[in-house]
Protein backbone atom coordinates (compact mmCIF):
# COMPACT_ATOMS: atom_id res chain seq x y z
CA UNK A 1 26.82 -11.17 79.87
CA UNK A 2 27.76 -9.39 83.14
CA UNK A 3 31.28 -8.74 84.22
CA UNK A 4 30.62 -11.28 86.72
CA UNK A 5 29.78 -14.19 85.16
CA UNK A 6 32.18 -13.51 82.73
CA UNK A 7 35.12 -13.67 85.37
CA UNK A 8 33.93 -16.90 86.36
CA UNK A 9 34.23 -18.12 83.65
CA UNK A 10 37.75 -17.36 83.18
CA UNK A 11 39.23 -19.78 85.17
CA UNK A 12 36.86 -22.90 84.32
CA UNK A 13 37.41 -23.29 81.10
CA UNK A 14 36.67 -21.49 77.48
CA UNK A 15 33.91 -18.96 76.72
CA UNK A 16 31.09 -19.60 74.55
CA UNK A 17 30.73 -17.34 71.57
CA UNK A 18 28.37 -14.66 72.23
CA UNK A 19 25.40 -15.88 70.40
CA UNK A 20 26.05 -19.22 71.00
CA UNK A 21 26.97 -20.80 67.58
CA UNK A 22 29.94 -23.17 66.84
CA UNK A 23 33.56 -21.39 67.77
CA UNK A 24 35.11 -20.95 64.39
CA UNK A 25 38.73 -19.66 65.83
CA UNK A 26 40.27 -19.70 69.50
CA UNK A 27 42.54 -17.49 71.25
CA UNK A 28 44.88 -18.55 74.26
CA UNK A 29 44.84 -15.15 75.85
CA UNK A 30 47.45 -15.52 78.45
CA UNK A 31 48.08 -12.70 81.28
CA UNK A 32 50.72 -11.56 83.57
CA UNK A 33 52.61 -12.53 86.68
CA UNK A 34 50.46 -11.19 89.43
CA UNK A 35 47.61 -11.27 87.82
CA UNK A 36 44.06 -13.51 87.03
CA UNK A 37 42.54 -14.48 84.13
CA UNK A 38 39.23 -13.15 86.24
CA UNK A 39 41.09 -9.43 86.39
CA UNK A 40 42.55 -9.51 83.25
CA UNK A 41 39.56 -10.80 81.08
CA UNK A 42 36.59 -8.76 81.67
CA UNK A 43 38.18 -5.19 80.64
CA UNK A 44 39.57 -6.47 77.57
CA UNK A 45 36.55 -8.06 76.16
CA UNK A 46 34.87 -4.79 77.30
CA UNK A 47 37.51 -2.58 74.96
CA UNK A 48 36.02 -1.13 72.36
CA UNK A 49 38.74 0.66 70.11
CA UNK A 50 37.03 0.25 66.98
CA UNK A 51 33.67 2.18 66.47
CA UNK A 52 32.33 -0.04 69.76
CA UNK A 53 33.79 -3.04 68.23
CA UNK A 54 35.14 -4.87 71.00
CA UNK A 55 36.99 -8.31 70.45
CA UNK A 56 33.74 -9.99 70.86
CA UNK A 57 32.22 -8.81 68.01
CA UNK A 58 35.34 -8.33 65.58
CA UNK A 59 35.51 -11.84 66.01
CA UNK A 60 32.23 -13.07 66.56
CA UNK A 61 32.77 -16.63 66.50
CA UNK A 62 36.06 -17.04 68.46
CA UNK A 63 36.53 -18.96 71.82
CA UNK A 64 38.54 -17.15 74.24
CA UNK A 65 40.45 -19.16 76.81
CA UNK A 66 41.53 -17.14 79.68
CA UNK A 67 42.78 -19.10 82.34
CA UNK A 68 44.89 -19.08 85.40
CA UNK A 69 48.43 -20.25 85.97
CA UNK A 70 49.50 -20.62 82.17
CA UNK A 71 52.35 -18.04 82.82
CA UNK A 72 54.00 -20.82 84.23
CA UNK A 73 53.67 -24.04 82.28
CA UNK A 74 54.38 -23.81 78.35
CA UNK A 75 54.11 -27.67 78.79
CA UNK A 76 50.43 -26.78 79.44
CA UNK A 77 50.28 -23.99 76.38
CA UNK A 78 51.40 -26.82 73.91
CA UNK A 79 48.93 -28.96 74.94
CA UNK A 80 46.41 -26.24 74.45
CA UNK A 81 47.84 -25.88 70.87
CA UNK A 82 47.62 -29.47 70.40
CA UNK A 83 44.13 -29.75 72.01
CA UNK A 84 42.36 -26.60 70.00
CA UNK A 85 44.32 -27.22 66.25
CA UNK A 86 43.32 -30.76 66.20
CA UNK A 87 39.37 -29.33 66.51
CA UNK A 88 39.62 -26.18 64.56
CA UNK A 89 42.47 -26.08 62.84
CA UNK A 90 46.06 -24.46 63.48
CA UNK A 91 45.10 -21.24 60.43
CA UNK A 92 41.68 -20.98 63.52
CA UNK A 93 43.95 -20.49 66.41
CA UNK A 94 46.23 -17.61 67.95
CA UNK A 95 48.42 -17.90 70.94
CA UNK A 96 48.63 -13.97 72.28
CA UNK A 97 49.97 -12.97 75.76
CA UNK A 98 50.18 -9.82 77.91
CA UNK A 99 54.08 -9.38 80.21
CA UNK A 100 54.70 -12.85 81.11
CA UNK A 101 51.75 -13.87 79.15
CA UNK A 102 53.66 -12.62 76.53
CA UNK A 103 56.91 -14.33 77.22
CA UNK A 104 55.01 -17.69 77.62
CA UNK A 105 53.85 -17.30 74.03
CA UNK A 106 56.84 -16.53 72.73
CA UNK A 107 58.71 -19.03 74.42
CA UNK A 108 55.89 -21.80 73.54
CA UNK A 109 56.34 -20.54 70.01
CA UNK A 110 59.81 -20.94 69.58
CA UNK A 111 59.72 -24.62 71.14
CA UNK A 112 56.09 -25.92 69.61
CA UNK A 113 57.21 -28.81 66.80
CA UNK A 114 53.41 -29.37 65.85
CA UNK A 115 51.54 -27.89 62.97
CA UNK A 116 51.44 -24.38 62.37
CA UNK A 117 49.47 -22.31 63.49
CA UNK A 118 47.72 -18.48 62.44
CA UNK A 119 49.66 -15.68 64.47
CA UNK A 120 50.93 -15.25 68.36
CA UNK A 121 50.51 -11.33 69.78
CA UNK A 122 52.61 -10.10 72.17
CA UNK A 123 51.88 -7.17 74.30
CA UNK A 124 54.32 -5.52 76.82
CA UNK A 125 56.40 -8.48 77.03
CA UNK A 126 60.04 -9.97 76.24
CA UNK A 127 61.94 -13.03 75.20
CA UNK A 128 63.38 -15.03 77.65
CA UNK A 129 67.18 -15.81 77.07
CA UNK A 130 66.75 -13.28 74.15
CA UNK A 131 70.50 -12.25 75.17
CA UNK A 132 72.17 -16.12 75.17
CA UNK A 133 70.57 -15.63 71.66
CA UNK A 134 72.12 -12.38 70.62
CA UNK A 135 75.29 -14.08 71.39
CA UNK A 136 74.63 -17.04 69.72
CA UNK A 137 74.01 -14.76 66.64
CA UNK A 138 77.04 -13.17 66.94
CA UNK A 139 79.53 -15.44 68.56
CA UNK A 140 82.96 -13.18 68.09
CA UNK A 141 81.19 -11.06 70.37
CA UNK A 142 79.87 -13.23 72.96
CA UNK A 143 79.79 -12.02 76.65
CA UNK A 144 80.45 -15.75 77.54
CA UNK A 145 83.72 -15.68 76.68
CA UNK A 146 84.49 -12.29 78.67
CA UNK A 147 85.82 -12.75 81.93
CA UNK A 148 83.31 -10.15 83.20
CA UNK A 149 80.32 -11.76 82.31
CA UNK A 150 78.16 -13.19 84.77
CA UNK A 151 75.27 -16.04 83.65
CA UNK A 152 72.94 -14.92 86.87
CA UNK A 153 73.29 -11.13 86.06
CA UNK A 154 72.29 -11.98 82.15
CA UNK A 155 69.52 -14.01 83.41
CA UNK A 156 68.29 -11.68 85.43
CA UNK A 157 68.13 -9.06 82.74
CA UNK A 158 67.12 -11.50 80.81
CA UNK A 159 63.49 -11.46 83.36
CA UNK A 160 62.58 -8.08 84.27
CA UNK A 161 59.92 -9.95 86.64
CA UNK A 162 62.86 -12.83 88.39
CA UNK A 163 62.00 -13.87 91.62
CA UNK A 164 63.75 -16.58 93.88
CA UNK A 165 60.12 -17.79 95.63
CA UNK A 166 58.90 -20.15 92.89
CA UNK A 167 57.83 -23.52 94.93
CA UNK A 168 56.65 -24.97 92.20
CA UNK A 169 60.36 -23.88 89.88
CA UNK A 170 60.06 -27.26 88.10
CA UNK A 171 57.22 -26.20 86.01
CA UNK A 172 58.02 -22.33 85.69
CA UNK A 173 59.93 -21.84 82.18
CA UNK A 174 61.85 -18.53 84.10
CA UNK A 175 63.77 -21.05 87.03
CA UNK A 176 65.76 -23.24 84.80
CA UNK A 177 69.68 -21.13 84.59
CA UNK A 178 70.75 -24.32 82.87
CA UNK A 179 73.81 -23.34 83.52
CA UNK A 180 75.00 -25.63 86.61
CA UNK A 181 76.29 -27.91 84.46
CA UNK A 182 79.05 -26.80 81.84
CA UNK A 183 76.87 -29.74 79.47
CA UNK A 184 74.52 -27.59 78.96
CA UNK A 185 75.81 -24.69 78.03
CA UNK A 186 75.88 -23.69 74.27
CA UNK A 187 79.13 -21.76 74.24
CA UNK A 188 81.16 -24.76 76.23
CA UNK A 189 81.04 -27.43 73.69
CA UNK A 190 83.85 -26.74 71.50
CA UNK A 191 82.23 -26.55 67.98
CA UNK A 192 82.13 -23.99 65.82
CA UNK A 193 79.41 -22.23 65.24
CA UNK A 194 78.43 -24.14 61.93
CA UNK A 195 79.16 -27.02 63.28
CA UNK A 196 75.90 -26.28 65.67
CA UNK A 197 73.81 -25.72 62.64
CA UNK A 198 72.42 -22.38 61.76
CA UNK A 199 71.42 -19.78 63.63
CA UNK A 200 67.40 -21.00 64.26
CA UNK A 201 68.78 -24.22 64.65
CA UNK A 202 70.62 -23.36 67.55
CA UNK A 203 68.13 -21.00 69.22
CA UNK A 204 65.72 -23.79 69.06
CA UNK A 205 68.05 -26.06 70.31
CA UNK A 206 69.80 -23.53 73.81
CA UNK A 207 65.70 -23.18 74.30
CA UNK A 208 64.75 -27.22 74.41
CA UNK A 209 68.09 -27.55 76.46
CA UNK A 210 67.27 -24.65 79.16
CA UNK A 211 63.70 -25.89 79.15
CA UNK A 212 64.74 -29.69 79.80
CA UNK A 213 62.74 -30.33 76.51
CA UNK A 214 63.47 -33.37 73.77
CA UNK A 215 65.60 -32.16 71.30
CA UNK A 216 63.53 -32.17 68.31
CA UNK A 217 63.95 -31.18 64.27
CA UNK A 218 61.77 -28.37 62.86
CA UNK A 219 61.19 -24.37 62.46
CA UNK A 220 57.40 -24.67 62.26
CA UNK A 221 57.85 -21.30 64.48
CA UNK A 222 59.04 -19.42 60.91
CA UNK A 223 55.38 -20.23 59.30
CA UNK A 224 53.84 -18.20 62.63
CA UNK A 225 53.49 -14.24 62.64
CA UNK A 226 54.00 -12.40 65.52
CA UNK A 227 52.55 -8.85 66.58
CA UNK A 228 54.36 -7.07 69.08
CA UNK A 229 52.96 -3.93 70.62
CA UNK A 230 54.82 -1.83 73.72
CA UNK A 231 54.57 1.35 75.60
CA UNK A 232 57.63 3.55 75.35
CA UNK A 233 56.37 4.39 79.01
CA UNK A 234 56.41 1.11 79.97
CA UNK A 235 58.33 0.95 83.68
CA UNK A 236 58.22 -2.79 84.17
CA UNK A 237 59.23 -4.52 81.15
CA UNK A 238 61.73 -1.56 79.36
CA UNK A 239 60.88 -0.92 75.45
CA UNK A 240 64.55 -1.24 74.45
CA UNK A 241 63.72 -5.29 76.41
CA UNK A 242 60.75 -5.14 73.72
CA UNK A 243 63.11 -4.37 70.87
CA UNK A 244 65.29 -6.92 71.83
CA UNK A 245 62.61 -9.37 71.82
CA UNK A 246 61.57 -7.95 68.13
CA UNK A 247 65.60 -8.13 67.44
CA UNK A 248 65.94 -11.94 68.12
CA UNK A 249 63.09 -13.15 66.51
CA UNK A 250 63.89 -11.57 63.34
CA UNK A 251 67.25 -12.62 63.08
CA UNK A 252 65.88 -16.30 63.38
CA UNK A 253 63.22 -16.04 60.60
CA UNK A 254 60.16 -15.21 62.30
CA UNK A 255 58.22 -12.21 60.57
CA UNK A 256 57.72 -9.79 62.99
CA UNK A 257 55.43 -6.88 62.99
CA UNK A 258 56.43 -4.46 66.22
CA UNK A 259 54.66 -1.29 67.31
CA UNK A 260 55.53 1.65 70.05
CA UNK A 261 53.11 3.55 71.58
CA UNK A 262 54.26 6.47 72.69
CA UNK A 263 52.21 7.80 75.36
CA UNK A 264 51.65 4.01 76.69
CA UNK A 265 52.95 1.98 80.12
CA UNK A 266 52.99 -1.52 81.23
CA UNK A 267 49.57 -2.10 79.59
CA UNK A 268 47.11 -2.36 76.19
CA UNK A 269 45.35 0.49 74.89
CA UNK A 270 42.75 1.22 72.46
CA UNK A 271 45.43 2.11 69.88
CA UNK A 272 47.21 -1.18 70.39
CA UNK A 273 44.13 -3.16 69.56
CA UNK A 274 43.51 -1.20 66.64
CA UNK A 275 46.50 -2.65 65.65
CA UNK A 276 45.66 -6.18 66.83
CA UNK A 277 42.76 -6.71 65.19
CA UNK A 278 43.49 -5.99 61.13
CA UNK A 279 47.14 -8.07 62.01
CA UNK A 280 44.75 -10.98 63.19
CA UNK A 281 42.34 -10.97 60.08
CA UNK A 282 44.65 -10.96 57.90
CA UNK A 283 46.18 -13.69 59.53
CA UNK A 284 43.11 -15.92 59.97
């Protein structure tokens, strides 16, 4: 199929398996701020890092849905989830995302309360509010109770791609501070920190709060593996951001597999996919 009609594609809806049979697996391929999933999807079906095995025909039967706008709705992502693991299955399905794609997935991970489901990539990205979690972990040594410690500064930091021209803010998971009301805040409530619960409790719960999600029971997110790959290179999202990202997922029971490339910027690379592709049979 021609890089064409491929790209248009993209932004309808999923693509057919190459030679047409039933879809055995799906991947939510999600790109990056600036980007389309017309741009983005063409050259990385086209990679080939594997003896001219490209994604297409490692994984001959899997639906790819590329589409447009998903960096900004997890609400959308979850219904995705919802949508594809009630046809195929949740062990048939990965979530995987590129920058922001990549901080959607995580994000959508770490707040999805349906059934598990077979492994979320991340490439070049970061965790949002990965710091409000560091100090959750490790509460003696919270910046929120310094003086010097500014909430917009940290949430800045906390996304290497903030902007203050979202119209549509309501639906972007990156506009919501949640901090304009004291309510809301984790470290203004007065318990203790086992009082809160433990410490994937509590992550789960500061995310559904600064998302304006239900509160909800559950750590399906601990029965998902994640793959993280990043370019020491990279100049837009930093690799110590990356580490951070690997960090704070750890400490709240996710297995994480994380790897650096050293010669790599703010993109995917034949030696990343290498990687990819074993961590997503043996997942499936």
């Amino acid at each position: 199929m021609a890089a064409e009609s491929q790209a248009g594609l993209f932004g309808q809806g999923p693509r057919v398996p190459p030679d047409n049979s039933p879809s055995q697996q799906t991947f939510i391929i999600l790109h990056g701020r600036g980007s389309t999933a017309a741009k983005f999807g063409p050259p990385l079906l086209a990679a080939t890092p594997l003896e001219n095995e490209s994604i297409q025909t490692a994984f001959l039967h899997a639906k790819l849905l590329l589409r447009d706008g998903l960096h900004k709705s997890f609400k959308y992502v979850h219904g995705v989830l919802e949508k594809e693991i009630e046809i195929i299955g949740g062990e048939n399905v990965v979530l995987w995302g590129l920058s922001q794609g990549c901080a959607t997935s995580l994000s959508s991970l770490l707040t999805w309360d349906g059934k598990p489901f077979a492994a979320t990539v991340g490439m070049c990205g970061y965790l949002p509010f990965r710091n409000h979690i560091e100090d959750i972990a490790n509460p003696q040594k919270s910046r929120a109770t310094d003086n010097s410690f500014s909430m917009e500064e940290d949430e800045e930091d906390d996304d290497p791609f903030s902007r203050s021209d979202d119209e549509d803010g309501d639906d972007d998971l990156f506009s919501h501070s949640g901090h304009e009301n004291d309510d809301n805040d984790i470290f203004s409530q007065g318990k203790s920190q086992s009082d809160r619960g433990d410490l994937p409790t509590q992550a789960v719960k500061f995310f559904r709060e600064e998302l304006q999600m239900e509160e909800k029971e559950g750590m399906v997110f601990q029965q998902v593996p994640v793959f993280l790959g990043h370019g020491a290179g990279d100049e837009k999202v930093h690799l110590k951001i990356g580490k951070e990202a690997r960090s704070c997922l750890d400490k709240i029971g996710i297995e994480v597999q994380m790897v650096e490339y050293p010669d790599l910027g703010h993109w995917y690379s034949p030696e990343m996919l290498k990687d990819i592709f074993p961590f997503l049979r043996n997942n499936l």
